[in-house]
C-alpha atoms as a PDB file:
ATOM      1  CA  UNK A   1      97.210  72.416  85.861  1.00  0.00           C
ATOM      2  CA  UNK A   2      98.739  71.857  89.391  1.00  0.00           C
ATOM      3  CA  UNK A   3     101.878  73.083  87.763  1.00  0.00           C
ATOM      4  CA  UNK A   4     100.879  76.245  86.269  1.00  0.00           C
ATOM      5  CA  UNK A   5      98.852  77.508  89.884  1.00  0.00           C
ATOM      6  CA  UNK A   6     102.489  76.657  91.717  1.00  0.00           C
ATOM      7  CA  UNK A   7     104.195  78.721  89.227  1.00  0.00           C
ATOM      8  CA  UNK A   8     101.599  81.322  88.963  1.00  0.00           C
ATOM      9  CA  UNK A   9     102.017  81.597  92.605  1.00  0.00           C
ATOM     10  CA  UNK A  10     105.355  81.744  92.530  1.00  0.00           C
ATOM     11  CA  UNK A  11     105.489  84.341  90.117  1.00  0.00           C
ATOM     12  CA  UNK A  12     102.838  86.657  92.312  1.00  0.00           C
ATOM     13  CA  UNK A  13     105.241  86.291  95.443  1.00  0.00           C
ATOM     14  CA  UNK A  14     108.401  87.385  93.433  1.00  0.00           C
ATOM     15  CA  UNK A  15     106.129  90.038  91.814  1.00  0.00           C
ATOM     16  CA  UNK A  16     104.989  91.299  95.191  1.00  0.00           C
ATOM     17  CA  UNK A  17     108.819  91.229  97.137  1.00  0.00           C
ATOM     18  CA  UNK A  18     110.003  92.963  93.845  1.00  0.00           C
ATOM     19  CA  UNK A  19     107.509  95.854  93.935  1.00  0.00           C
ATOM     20  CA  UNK A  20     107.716  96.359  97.416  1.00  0.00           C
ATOM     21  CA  UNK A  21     111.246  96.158  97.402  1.00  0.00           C
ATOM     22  CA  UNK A  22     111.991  99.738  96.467  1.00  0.00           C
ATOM     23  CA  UNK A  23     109.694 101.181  98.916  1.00  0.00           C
ATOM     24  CA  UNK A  24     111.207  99.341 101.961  1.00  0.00           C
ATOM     25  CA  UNK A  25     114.746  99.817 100.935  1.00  0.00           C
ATOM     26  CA  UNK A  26     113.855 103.558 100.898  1.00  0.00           C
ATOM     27  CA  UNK A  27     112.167 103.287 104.862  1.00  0.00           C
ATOM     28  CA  UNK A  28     114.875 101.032 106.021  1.00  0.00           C
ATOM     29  CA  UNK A  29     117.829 103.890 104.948  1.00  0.00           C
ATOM     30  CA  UNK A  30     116.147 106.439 106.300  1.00  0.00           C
ATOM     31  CA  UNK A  31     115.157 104.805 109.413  1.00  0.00           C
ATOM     32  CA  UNK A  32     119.112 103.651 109.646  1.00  0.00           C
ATOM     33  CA  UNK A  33     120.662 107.548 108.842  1.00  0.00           C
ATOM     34  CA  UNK A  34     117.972 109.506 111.340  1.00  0.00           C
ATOM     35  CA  UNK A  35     118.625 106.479 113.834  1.00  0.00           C
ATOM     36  CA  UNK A  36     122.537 107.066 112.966  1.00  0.00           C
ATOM     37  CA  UNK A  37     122.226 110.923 113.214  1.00  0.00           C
ATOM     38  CA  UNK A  38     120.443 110.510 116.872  1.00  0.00           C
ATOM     39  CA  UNK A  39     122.978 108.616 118.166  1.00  0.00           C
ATOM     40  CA  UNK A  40     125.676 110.641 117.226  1.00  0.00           C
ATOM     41  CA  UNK A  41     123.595 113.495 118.793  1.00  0.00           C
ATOM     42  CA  UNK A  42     122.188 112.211 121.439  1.00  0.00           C
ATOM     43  CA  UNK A  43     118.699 113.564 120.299  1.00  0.00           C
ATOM     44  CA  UNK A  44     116.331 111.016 121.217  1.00  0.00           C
ATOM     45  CA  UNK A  45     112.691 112.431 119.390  1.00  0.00           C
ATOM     46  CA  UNK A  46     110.076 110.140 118.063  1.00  0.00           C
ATOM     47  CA  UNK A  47     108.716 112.085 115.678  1.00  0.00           C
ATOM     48  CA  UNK A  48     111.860 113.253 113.733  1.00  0.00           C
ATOM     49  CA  UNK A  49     112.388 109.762 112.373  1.00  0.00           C
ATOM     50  CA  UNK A  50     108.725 109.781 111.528  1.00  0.00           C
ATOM     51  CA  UNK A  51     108.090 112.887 109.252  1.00  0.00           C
ATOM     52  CA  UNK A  52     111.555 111.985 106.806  1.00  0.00           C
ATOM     53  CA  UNK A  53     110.647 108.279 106.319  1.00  0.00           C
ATOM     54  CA  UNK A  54     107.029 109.380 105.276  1.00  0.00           C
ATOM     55  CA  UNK A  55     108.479 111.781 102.906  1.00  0.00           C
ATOM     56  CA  UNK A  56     111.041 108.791 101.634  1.00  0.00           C
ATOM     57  CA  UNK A  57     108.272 106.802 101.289  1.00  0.00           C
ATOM     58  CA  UNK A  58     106.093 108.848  99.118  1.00  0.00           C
ATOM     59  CA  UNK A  59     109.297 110.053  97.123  1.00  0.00           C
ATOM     60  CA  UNK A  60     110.008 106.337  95.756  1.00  0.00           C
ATOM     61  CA  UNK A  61     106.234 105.910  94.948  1.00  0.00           C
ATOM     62  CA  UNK A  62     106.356 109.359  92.936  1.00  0.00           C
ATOM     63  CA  UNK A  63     109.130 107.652  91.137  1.00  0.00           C
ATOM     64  CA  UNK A  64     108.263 104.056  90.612  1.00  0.00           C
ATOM     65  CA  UNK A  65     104.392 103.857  90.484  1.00  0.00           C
ATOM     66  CA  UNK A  66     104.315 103.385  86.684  1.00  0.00           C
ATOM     67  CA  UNK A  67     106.629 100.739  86.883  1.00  0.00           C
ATOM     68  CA  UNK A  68     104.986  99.288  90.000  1.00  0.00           C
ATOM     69  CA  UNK A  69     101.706  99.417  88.084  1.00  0.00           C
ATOM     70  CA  UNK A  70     102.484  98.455  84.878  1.00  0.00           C
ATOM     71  CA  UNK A  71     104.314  95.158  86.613  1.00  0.00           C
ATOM     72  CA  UNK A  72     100.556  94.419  88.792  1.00  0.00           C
ATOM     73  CA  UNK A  73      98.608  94.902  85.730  1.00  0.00           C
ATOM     74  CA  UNK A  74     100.633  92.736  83.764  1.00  0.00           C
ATOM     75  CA  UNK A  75     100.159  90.208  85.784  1.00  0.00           C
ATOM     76  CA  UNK A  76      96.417  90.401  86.230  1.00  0.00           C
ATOM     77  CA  UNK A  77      96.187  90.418  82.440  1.00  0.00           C
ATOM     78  CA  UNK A  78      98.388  86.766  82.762  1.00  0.00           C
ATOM     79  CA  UNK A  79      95.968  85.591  85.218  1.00  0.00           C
ATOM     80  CA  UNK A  80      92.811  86.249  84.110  1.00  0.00           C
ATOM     81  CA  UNK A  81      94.163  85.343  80.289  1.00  0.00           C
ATOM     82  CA  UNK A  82      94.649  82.213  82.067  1.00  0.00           C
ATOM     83  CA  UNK A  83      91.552  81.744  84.074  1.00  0.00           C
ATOM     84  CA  UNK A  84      89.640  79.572  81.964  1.00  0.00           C
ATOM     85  CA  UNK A  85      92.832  76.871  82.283  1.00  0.00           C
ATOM     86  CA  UNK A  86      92.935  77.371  85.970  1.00  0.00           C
ATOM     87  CA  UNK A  87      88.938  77.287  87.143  1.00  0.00           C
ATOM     88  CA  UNK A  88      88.234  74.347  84.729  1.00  0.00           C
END
Protein backbone atom coordinates (compact mmCIF):
# COMPACT_ATOMS: atom_id res chain seq x y z
CA UNK A 1 0.00 0.00 0.00
CA UNK A 2 3.02 2.28 0.88
CA UNK A 3 4.11 1.46 -2.61
CA UNK A 4 1.21 2.32 -4.63
CA UNK A 5 0.72 6.12 -2.61
CA UNK A 6 4.71 6.70 -3.61
CA UNK A 7 3.94 5.85 -7.08
CA UNK A 8 0.63 7.48 -7.20
CA UNK A 9 2.47 10.47 -6.10
CA UNK A 10 4.92 10.19 -8.36
CA UNK A 11 2.73 9.87 -11.13
CA UNK A 12 0.63 13.26 -9.99
CA UNK A 13 4.05 15.27 -9.96
CA UNK A 14 5.04 14.07 -13.54
CA UNK A 15 1.35 14.64 -14.47
CA UNK A 16 1.43 18.17 -13.12
CA UNK A 17 5.26 19.29 -14.70
CA UNK A 18 3.87 17.66 -17.96
CA UNK A 19 0.68 19.74 -18.18
CA UNK A 20 2.17 22.76 -17.16
CA UNK A 21 4.95 22.29 -19.30
CA UNK A 22 3.45 23.68 -22.46
CA UNK A 23 2.13 26.71 -20.88
CA UNK A 24 5.51 27.83 -19.38
CA UNK A 25 7.53 26.98 -22.38
CA UNK A 26 5.10 29.33 -24.22
CA UNK A 27 5.73 32.43 -21.29
CA UNK A 28 9.37 31.70 -21.08
CA UNK A 29 9.81 32.34 -25.26
CA UNK A 30 7.96 35.12 -25.24
CA UNK A 31 9.37 36.65 -22.24
CA UNK A 32 13.03 35.76 -23.93
CA UNK A 33 12.05 37.37 -27.76
CA UNK A 34 10.22 40.78 -26.24
CA UNK A 35 13.24 40.82 -23.66
CA UNK A 36 15.56 40.13 -26.90
CA UNK A 37 13.65 42.72 -29.07
CA UNK A 38 14.14 45.51 -26.11
CA UNK A 39 17.53 45.12 -25.97
CA UNK A 40 18.23 45.38 -29.39
CA UNK A 41 16.03 48.55 -29.23
CA UNK A 42 16.75 49.97 -26.38
CA UNK A 43 12.95 50.23 -25.50
CA UNK A 44 12.73 49.61 -21.96
CA UNK A 45 8.47 49.38 -21.32
CA UNK A 46 6.94 47.18 -18.74
CA UNK A 47 3.92 46.63 -20.13
CA UNK A 48 4.90 45.53 -23.71
CA UNK A 49 6.31 42.27 -22.39
CA UNK A 50 3.12 41.96 -20.42
CA UNK A 51 0.17 42.14 -22.97
CA UNK A 52 2.13 39.34 -25.65
CA UNK A 53 2.93 36.78 -22.90
CA UNK A 54 -0.82 36.97 -21.73
CA UNK A 55 -1.89 36.45 -25.20
CA UNK A 56 0.87 33.38 -25.46
CA UNK A 57 -0.48 32.15 -22.57
CA UNK A 58 -4.07 31.90 -23.40
CA UNK A 59 -3.08 30.77 -27.07
CA UNK A 60 -1.44 27.36 -25.73
CA UNK A 61 -4.49 26.81 -23.38
CA UNK A 62 -6.90 27.34 -26.52
CA UNK A 63 -4.80 24.62 -27.97
CA UNK A 64 -4.04 22.09 -25.33
CA UNK A 65 -6.96 22.23 -22.78
CA UNK A 66 -8.52 18.96 -24.04
CA UNK A 67 -5.44 17.28 -23.74
CA UNK A 68 -4.61 18.99 -20.44
CA UNK A 69 -8.04 17.87 -19.24
CA UNK A 70 -8.45 14.70 -20.48
CA UNK A 71 -4.75 13.86 -18.80
CA UNK A 72 -6.29 15.47 -15.00
CA UNK A 73 -9.38 13.55 -15.36
CA UNK A 74 -7.73 10.49 -16.10
CA UNK A 75 -6.01 10.57 -13.32
CA UNK A 76 -8.75 11.39 -10.86
CA UNK A 77 -10.65 8.45 -12.34
CA UNK A 78 -7.13 6.25 -11.27
CA UNK A 79 -7.33 7.69 -7.92
CA UNK A 80 -10.54 7.52 -6.80
CA UNK A 81 -10.82 3.84 -8.70
CA UNK A 82 -8.20 3.27 -6.25
CA UNK A 83 -9.44 4.84 -3.12
CA UNK A 84 -10.84 2.04 -1.40
CA UNK A 85 -7.02 0.33 -1.57
CA UNK A 86 -5.50 3.52 -0.39
CA UNK A 87 -7.98 4.77 2.71
CA UNK A 88 -8.25 1.14 4.02
Amino acid sequence: MEQLLIDRFQEAMIIVCSVSAPVLLAALLTGLTISFFQAVTQLQDQTLSFVPKILSVFLVLGISFTWMFSKIVSFTEKILSEFSIIAG
